[in-house]
C-alpha atoms as a PDB file:
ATOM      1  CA  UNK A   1      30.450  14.410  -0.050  1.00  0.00           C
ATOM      2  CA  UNK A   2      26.729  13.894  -0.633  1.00  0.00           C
ATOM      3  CA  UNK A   3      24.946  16.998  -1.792  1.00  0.00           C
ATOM      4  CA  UNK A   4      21.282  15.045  -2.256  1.00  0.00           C
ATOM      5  CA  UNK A   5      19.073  17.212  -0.745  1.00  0.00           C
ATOM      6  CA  UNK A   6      16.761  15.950   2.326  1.00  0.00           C
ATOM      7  CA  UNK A   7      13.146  15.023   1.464  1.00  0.00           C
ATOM      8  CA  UNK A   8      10.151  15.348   4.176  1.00  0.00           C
ATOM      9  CA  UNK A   9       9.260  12.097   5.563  1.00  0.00           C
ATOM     10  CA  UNK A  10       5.364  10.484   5.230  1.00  0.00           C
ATOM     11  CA  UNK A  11       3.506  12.790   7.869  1.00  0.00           C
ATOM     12  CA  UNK A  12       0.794  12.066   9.636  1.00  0.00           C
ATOM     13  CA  UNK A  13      -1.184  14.551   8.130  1.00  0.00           C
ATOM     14  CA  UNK A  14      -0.269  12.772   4.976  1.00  0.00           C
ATOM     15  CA  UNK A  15      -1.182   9.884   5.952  1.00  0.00           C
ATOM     16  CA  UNK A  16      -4.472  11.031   7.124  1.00  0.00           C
ATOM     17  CA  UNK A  17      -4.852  12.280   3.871  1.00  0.00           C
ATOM     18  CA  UNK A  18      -4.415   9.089   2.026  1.00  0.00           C
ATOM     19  CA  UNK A  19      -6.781   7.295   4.158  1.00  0.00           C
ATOM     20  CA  UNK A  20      -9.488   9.806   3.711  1.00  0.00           C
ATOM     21  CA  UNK A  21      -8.758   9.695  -0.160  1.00  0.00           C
ATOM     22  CA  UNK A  22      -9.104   6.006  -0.732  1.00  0.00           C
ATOM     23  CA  UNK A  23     -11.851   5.874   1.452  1.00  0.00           C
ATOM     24  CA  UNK A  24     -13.545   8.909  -0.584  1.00  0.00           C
ATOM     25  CA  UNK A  25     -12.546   6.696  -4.039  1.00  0.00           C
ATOM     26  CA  UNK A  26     -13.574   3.268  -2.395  1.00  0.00           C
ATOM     27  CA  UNK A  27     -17.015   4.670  -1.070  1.00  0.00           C
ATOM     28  CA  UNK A  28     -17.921   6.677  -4.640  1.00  0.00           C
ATOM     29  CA  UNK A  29     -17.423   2.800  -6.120  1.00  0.00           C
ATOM     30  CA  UNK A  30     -19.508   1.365  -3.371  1.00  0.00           C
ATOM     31  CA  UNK A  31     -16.969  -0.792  -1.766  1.00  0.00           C
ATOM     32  CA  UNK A  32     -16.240  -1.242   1.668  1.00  0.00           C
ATOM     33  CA  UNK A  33     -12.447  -1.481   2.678  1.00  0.00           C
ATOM     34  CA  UNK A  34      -9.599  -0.872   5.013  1.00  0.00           C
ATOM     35  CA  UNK A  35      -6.788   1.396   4.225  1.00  0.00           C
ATOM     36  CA  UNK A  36      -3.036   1.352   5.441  1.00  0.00           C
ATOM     37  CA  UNK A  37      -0.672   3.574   5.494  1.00  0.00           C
ATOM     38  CA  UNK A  38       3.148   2.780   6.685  1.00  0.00           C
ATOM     39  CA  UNK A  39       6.027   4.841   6.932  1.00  0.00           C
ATOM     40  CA  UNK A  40       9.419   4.215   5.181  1.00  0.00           C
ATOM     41  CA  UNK A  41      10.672   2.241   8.122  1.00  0.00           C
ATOM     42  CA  UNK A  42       7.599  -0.022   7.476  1.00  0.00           C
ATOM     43  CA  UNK A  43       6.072   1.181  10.879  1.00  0.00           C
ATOM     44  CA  UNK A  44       1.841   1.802  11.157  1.00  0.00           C
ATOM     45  CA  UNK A  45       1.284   5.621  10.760  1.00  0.00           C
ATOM     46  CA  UNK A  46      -2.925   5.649  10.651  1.00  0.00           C
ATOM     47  CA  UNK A  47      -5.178   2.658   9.613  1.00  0.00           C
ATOM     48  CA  UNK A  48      -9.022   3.177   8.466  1.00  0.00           C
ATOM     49  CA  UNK A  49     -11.310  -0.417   8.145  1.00  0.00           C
ATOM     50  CA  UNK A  50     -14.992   0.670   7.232  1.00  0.00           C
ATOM     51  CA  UNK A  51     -17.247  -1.153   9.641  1.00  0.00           C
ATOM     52  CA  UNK A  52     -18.862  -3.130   7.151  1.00  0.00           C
ATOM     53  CA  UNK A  53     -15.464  -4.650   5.500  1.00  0.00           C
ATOM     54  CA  UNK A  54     -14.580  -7.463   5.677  1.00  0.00           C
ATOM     55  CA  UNK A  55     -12.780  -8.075   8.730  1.00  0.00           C
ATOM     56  CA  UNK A  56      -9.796  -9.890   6.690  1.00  0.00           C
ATOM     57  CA  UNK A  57      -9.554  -6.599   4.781  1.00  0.00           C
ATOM     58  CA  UNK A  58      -7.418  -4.933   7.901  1.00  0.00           C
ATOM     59  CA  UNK A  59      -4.819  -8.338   7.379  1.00  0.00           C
ATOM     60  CA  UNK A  60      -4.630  -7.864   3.821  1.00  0.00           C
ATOM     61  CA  UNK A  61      -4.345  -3.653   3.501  1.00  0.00           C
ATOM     62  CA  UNK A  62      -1.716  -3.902   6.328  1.00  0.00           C
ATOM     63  CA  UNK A  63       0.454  -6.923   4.088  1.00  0.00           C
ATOM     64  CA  UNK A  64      -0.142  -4.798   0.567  1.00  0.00           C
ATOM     65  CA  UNK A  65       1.156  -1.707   2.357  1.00  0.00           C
ATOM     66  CA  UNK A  66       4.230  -3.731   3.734  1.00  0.00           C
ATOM     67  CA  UNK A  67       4.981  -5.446   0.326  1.00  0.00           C
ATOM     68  CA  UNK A  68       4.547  -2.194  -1.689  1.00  0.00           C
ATOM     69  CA  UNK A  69       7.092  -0.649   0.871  1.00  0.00           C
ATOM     70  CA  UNK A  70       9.319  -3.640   0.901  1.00  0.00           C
ATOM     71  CA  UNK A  71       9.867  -4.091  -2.418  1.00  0.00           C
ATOM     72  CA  UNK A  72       9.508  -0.419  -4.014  1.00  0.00           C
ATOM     73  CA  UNK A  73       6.356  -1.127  -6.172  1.00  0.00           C
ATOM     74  CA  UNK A  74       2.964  -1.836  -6.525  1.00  0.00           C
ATOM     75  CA  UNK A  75       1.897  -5.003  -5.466  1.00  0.00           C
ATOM     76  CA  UNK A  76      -0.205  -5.035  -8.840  1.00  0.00           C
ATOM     77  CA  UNK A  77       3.493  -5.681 -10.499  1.00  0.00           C
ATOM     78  CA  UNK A  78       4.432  -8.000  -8.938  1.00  0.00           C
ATOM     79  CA  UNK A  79       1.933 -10.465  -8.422  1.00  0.00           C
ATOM     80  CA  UNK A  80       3.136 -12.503 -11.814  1.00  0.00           C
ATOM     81  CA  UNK A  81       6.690 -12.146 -10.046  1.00  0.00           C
ATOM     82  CA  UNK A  82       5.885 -14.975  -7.776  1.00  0.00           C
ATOM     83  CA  UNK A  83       3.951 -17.457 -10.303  1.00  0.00           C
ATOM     84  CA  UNK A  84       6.024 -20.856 -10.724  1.00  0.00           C
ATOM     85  CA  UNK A  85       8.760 -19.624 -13.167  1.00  0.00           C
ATOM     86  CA  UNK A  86       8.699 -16.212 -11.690  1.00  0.00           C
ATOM     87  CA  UNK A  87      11.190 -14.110 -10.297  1.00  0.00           C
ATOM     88  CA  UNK A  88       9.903 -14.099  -6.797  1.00  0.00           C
ATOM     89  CA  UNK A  89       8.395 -17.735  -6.700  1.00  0.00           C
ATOM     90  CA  UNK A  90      10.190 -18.906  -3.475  1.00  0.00           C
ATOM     91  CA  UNK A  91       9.979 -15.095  -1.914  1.00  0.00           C
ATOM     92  CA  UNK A  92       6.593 -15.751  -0.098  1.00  0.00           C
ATOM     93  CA  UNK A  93       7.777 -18.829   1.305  1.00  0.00           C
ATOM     94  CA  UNK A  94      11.569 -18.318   2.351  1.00  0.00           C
ATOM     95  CA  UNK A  95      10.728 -15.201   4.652  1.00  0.00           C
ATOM     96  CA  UNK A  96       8.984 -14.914   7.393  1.00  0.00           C
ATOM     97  CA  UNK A  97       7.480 -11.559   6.905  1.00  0.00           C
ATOM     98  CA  UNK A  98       3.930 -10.683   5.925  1.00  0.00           C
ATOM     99  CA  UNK A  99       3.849 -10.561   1.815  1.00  0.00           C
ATOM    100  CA  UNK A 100       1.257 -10.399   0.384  1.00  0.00           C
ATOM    101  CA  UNK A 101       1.496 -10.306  -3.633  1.00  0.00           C
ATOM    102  CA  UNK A 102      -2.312  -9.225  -4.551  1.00  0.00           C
ATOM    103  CA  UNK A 103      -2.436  -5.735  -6.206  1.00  0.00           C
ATOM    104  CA  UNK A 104      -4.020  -2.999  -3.503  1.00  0.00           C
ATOM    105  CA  UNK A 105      -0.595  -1.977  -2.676  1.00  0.00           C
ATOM    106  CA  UNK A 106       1.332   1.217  -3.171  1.00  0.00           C
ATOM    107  CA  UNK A 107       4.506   2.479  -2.547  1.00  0.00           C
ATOM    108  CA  UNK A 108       4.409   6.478  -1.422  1.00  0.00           C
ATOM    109  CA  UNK A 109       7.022   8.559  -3.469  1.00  0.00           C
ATOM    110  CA  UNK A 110       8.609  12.209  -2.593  1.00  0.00           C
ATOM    111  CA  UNK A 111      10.653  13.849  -5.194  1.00  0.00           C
ATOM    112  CA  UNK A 112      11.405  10.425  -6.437  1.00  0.00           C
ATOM    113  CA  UNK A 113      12.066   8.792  -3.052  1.00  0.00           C
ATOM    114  CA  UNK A 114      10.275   6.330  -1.094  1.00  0.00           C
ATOM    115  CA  UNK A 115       8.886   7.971   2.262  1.00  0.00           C
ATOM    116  CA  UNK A 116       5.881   5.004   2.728  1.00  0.00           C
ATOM    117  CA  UNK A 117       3.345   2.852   1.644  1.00  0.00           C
ATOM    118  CA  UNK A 118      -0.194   2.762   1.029  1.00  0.00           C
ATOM    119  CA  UNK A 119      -2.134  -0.804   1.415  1.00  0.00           C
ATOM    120  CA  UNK A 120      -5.924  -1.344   0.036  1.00  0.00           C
ATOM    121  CA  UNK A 121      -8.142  -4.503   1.083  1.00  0.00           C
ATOM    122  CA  UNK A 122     -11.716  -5.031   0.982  1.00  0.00           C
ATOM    123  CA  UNK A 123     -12.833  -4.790  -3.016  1.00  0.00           C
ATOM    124  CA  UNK A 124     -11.498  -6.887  -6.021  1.00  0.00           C
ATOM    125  CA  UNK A 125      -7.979  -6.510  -6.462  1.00  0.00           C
ATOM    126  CA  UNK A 126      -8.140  -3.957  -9.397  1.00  0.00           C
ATOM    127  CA  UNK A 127     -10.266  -1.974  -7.062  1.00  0.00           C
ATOM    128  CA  UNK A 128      -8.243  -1.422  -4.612  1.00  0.00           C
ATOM    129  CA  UNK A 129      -5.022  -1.066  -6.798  1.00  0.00           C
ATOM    130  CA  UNK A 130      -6.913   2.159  -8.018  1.00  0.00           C
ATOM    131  CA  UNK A 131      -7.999   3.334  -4.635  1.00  0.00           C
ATOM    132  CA  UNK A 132      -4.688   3.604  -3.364  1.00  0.00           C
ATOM    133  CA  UNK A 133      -2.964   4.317  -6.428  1.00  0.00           C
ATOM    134  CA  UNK A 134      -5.895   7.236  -6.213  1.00  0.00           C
ATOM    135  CA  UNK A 135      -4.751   8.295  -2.666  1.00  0.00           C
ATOM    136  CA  UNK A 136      -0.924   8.329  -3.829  1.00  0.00           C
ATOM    137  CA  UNK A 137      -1.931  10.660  -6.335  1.00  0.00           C
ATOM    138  CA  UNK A 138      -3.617  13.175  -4.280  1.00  0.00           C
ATOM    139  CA  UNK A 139      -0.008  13.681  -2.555  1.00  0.00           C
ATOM    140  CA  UNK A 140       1.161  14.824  -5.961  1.00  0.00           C
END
């Protein structure tokens, strides 16, 4: 018998909340960009693109978010993962789901669990790696 205790799932509130937080962190660094937020089944819970983004920003927010969910960790860790050599070299190519290994992706933790996913696109990689990973920590 199982006595793990049940943890809240990703709200929408929260989710709201992230947005509004990378935005907040992406607008103080003068960047324009487009924020994703998933739930733990990997399904869209709010979305945010800044009307001067880039429009490719909503594409690659929306594939961070789903890699940082998929595989339980920042896309920032795992972008040498699928060099030639790397663990994950063939990973991009043998699915048919939308990876994306460029950092700007963040899984969404509670009490040590994974409830979501967070997905920045729209500044330099590092950027957005620290506007979501910003966001995540507001949840804290």
């Amino acid at each position: 018998m199982s006595t793990t205790a049940a943890v809240a799932p990703l709200s929408t509130a929260d989710a709201e909340a992230l947005i509004a937080a990378a935005g907040q962190a992406a607008e103080a660094a003068g960047v324009m960009v487009s924020v994703t937020v998933l739930d733990a089944g990997g399904h869209l819970l709010a979305f945010r693109r800044d009307e001067r983004a880039v429009l490719i920003s909503g594409e690659t927010s929306t594939r961070k978010a789903y890699t940082a969910l998929q595989l339980n960790a920042p896309t920032a860790d795992l972008v040498d993962a699928v060099q030639p050599g790397g663990l994950f070299h063939t990973l991009p190519t043998a699915l048919d789901r939308p990876l994306l290994f460029i950092a700007g992706g963040v899984p969404v933790r509670r009490d040590g669990r994974l409830i979501g996913a967070i997905g920045v696109g729209g500044g330099a990689p590092e950027q957005d790696h620290g506007f979501a990973t910003a966001a995540v920590e507001t949840l804290a």
